[in-house]
PDB file of N, CA and C in Angstrom:
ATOM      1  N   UNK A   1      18.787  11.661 -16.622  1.00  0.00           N
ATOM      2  CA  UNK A   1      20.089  11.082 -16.402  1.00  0.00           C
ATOM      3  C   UNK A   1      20.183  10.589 -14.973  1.00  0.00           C
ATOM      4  N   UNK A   2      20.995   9.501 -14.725  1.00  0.00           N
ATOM      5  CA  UNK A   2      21.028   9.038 -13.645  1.00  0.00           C
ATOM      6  C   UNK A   2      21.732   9.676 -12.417  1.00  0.00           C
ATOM      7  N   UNK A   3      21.443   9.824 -11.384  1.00  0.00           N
ATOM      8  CA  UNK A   3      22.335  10.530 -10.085  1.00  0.00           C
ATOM      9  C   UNK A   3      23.276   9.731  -9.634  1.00  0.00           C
ATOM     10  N   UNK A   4      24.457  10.035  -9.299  1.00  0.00           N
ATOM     11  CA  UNK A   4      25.364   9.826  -7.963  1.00  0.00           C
ATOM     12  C   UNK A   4      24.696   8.077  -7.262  1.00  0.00           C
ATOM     13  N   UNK A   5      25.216   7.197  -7.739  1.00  0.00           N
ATOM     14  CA  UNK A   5      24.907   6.016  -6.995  1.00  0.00           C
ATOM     15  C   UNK A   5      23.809   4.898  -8.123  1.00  0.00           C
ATOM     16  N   UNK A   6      23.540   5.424  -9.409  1.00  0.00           N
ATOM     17  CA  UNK A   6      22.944   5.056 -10.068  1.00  0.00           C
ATOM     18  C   UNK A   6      22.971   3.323 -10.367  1.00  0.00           C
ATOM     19  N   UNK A   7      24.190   3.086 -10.227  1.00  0.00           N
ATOM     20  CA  UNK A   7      24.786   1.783 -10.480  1.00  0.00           C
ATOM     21  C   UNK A   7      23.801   0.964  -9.307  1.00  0.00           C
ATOM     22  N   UNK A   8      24.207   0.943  -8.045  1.00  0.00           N
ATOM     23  CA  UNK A   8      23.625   0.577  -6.838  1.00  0.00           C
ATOM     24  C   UNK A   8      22.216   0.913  -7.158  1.00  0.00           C
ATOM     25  N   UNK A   9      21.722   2.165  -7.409  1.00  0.00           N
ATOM     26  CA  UNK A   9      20.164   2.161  -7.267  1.00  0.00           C
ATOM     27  C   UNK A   9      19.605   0.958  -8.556  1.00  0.00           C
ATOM     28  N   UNK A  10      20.374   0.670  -9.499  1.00  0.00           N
ATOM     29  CA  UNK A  10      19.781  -0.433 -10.504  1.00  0.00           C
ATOM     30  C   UNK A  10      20.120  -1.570 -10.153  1.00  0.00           C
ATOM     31  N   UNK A  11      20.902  -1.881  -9.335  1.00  0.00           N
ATOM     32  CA  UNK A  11      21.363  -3.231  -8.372  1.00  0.00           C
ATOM     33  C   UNK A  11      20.394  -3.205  -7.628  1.00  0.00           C
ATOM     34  N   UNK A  12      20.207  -2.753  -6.577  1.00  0.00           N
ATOM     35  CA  UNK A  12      19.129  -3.034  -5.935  1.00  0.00           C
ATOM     36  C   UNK A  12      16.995  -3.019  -6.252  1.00  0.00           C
ATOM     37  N   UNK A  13      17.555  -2.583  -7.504  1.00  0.00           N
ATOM     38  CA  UNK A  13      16.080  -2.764  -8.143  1.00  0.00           C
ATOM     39  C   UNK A  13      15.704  -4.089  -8.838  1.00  0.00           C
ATOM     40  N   UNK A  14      17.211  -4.286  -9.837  1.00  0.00           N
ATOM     41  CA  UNK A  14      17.112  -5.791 -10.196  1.00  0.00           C
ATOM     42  C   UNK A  14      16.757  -6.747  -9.103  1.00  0.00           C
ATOM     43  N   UNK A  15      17.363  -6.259  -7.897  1.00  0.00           N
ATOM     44  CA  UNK A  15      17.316  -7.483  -6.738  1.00  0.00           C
ATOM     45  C   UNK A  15      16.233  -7.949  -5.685  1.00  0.00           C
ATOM     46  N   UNK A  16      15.162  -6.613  -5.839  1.00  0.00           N
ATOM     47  CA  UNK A  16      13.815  -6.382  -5.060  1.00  0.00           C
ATOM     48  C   UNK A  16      12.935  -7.417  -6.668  1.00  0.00           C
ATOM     49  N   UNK A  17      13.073  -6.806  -7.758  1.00  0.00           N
ATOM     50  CA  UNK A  17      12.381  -7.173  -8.974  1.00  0.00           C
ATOM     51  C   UNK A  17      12.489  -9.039  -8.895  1.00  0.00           C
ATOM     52  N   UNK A  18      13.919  -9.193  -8.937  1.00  0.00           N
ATOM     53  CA  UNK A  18      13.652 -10.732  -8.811  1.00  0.00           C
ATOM     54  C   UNK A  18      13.051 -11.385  -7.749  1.00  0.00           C
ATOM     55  N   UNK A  19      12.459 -10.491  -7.142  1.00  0.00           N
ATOM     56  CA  UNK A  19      12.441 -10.796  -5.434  1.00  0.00           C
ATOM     57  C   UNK A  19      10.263 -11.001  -5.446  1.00  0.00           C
ATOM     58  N   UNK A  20      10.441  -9.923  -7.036  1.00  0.00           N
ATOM     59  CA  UNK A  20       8.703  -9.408  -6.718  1.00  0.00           C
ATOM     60  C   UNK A  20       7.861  -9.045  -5.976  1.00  0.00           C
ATOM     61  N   UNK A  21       8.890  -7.845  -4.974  1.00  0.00           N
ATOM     62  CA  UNK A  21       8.493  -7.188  -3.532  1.00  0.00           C
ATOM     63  C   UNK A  21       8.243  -5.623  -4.249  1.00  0.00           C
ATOM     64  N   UNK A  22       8.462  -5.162  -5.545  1.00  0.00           N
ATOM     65  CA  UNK A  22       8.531  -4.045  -5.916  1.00  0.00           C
ATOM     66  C   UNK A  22       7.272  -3.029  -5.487  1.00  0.00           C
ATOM     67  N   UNK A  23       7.282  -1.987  -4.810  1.00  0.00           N
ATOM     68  CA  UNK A  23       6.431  -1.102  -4.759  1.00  0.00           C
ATOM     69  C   UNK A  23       5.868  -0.004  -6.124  1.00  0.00           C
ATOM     70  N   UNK A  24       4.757   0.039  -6.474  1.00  0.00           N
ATOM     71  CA  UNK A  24       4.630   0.769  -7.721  1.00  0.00           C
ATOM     72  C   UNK A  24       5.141   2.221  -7.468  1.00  0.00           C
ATOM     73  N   UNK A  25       5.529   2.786  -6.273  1.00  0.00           N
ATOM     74  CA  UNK A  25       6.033   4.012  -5.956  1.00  0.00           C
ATOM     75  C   UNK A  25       7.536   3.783  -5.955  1.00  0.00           C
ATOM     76  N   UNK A  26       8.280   2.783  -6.044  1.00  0.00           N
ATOM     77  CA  UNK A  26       9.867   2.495  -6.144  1.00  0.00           C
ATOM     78  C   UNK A  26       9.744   2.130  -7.644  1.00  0.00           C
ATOM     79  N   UNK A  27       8.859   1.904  -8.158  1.00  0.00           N
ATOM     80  CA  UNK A  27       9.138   1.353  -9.710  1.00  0.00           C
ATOM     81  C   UNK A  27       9.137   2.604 -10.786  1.00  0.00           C
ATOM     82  N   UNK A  28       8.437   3.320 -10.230  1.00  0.00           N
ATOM     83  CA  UNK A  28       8.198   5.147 -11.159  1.00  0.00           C
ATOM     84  C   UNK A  28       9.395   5.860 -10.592  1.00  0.00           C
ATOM     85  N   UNK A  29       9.616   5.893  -9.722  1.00  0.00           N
ATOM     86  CA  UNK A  29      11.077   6.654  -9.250  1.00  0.00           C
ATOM     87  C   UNK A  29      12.552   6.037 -10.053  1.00  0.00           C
ATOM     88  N   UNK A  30      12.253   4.738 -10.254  1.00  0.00           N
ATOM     89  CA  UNK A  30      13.615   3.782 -10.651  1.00  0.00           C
ATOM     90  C   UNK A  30      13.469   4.446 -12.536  1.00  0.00           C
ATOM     91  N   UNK A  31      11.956   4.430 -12.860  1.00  0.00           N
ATOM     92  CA  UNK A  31      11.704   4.564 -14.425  1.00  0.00           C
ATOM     93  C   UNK A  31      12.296   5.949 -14.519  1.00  0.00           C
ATOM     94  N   UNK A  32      12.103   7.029 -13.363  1.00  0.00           N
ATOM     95  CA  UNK A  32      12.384   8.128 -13.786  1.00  0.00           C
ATOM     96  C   UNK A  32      13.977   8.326 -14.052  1.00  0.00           C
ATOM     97  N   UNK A  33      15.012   7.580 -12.818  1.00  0.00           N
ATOM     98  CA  UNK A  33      16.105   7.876 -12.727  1.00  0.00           C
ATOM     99  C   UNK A  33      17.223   7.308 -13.334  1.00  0.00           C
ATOM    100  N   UNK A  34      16.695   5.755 -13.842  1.00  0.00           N
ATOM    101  CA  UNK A  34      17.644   4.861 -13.984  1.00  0.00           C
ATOM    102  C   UNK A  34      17.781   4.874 -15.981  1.00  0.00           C
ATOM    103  N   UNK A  35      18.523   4.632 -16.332  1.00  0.00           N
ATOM    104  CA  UNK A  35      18.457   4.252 -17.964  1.00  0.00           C
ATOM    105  C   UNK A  35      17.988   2.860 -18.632  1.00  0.00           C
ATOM    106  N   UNK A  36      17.535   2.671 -19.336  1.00  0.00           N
ATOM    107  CA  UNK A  36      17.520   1.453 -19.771  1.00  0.00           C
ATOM    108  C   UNK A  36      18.597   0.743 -19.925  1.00  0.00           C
ATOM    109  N   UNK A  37      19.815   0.998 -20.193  1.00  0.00           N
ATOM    110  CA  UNK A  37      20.873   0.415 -20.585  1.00  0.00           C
ATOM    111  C   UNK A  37      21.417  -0.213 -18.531  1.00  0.00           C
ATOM    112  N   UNK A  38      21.215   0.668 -17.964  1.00  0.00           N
ATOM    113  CA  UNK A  38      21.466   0.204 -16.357  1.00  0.00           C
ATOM    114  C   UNK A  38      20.644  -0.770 -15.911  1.00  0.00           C
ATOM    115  N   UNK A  39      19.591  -0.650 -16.283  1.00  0.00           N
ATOM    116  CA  UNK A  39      18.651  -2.139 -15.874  1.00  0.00           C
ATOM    117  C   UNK A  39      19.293  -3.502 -16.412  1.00  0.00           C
ATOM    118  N   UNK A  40      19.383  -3.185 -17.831  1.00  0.00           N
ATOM    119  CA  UNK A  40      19.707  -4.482 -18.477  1.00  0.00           C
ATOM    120  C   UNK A  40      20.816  -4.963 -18.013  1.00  0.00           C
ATOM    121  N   UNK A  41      21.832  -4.079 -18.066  1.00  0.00           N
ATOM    122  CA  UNK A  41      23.272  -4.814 -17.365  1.00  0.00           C
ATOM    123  C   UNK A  41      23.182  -5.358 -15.912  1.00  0.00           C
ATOM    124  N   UNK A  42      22.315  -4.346 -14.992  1.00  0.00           N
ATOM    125  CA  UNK A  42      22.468  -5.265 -13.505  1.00  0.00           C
ATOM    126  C   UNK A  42      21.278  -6.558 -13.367  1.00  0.00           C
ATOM    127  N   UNK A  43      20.354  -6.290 -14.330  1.00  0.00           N
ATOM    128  CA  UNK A  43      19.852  -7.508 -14.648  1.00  0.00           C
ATOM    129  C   UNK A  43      20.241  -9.010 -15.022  1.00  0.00           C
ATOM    130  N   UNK A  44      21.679  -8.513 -16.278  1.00  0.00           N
ATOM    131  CA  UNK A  44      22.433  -9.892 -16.567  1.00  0.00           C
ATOM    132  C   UNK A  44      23.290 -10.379 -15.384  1.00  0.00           C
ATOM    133  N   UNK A  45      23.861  -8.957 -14.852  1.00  0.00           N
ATOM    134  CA  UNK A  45      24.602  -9.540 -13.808  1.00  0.00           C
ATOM    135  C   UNK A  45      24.320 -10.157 -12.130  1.00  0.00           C
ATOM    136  N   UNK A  46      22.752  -9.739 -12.502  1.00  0.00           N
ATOM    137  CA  UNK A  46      22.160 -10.237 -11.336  1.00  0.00           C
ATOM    138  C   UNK A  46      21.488 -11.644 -11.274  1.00  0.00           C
ATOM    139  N   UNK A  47      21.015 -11.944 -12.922  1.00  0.00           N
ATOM    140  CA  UNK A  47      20.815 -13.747 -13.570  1.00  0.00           C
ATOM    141  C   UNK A  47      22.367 -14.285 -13.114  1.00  0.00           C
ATOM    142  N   UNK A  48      23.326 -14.049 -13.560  1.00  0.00           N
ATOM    143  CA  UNK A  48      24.383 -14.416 -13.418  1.00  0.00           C
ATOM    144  C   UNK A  48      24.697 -14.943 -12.407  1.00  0.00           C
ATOM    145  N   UNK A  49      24.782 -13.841 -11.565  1.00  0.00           N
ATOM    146  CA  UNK A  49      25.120 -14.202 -10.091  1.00  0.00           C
ATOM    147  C   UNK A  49      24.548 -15.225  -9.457  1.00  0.00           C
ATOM    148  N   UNK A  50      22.734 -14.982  -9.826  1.00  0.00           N
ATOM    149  CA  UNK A  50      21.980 -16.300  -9.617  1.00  0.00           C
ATOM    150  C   UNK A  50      22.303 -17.606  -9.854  1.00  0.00           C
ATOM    151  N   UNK A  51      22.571 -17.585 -11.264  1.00  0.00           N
ATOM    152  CA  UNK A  51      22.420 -18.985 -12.089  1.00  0.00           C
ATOM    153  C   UNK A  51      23.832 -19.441 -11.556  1.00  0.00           C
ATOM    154  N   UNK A  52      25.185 -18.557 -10.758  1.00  0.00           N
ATOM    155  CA  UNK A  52      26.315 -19.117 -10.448  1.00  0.00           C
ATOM    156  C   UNK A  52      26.112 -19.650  -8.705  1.00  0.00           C
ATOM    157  N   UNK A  53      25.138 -18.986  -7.520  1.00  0.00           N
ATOM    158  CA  UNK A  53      25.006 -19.505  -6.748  1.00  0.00           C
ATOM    159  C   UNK A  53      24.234 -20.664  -6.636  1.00  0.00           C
ATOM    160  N   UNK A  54      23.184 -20.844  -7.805  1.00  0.00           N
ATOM    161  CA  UNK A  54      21.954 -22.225  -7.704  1.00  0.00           C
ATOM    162  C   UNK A  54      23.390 -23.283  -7.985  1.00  0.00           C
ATOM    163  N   UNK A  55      24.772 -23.176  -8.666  1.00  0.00           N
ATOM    164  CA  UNK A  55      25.299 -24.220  -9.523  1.00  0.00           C
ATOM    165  C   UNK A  55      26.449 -24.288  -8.524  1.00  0.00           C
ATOM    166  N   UNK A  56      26.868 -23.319  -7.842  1.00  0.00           N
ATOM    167  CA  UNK A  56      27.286 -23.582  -6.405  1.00  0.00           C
ATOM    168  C   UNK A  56      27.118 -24.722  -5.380  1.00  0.00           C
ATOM    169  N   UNK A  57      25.744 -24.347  -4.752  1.00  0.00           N
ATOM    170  CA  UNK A  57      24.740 -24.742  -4.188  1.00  0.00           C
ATOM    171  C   UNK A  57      24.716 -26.182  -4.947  1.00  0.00           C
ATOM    172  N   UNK A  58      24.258 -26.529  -6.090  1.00  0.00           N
ATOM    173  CA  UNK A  58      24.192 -28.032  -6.192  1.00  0.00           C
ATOM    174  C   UNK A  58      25.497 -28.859  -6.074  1.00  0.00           C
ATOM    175  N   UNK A  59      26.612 -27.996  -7.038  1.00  0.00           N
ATOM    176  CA  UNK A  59      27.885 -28.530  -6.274  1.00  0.00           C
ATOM    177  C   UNK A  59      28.398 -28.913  -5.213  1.00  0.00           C
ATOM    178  N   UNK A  60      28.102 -28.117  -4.389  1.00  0.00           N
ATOM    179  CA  UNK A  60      28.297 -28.285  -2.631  1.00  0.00           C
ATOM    180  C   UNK A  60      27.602 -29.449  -2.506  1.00  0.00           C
ATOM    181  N   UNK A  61      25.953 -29.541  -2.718  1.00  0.00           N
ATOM    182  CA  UNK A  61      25.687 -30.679  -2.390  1.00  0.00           C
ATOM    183  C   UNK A  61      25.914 -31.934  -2.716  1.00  0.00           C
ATOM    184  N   UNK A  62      25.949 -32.291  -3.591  1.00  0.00           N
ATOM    185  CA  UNK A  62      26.446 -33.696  -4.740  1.00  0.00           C
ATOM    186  C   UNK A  62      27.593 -33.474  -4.540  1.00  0.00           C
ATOM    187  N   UNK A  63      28.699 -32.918  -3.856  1.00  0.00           N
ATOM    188  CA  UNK A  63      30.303 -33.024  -2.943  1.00  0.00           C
ATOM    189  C   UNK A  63      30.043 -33.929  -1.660  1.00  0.00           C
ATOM    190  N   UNK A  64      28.854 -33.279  -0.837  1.00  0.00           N
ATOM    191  CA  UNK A  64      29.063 -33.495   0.653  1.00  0.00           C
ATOM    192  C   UNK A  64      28.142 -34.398   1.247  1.00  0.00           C
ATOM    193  N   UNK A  65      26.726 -34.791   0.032  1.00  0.00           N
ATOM    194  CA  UNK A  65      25.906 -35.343   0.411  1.00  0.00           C
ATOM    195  C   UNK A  65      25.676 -36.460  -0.281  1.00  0.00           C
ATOM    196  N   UNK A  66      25.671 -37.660   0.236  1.00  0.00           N
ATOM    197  CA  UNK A  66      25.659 -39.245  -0.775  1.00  0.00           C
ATOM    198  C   UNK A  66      24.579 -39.812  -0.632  1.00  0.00           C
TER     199      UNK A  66
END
């Protein structure tokens, strides 16, 4: 079961993972502590977040840049 901060410790795993900086000694600690069901959710919400700053980001530009 997950500890005290579990939420954050699967946030910041999704965020090293998309990053592909993961240490195989942070990846067995995350398998031991985290649930499957916690990966998947900070996973969607971490695509999310992505796929809303890339659409940001092009917005801004095609606004400010001609």
């Amino acid at each position: 079961m997950a500890e005290g901060g579990g939420n954050l410790k699967a946030a910041l795993a999704v965020f090293w993972s998309f990053l592909g900086v993961r240490k195989r000694r942070d990846y067995d600690a995350d398998a031991q502590n985290l649930t499957p069901a916690q990966i998947v959710i900070a996973g969607l919400i971490g695509g999310a977040v992505f796929v809303l700053t890339i659409l940001l980001l092009v917005y801004l530009l095609m606004k400010f840049v001609k």
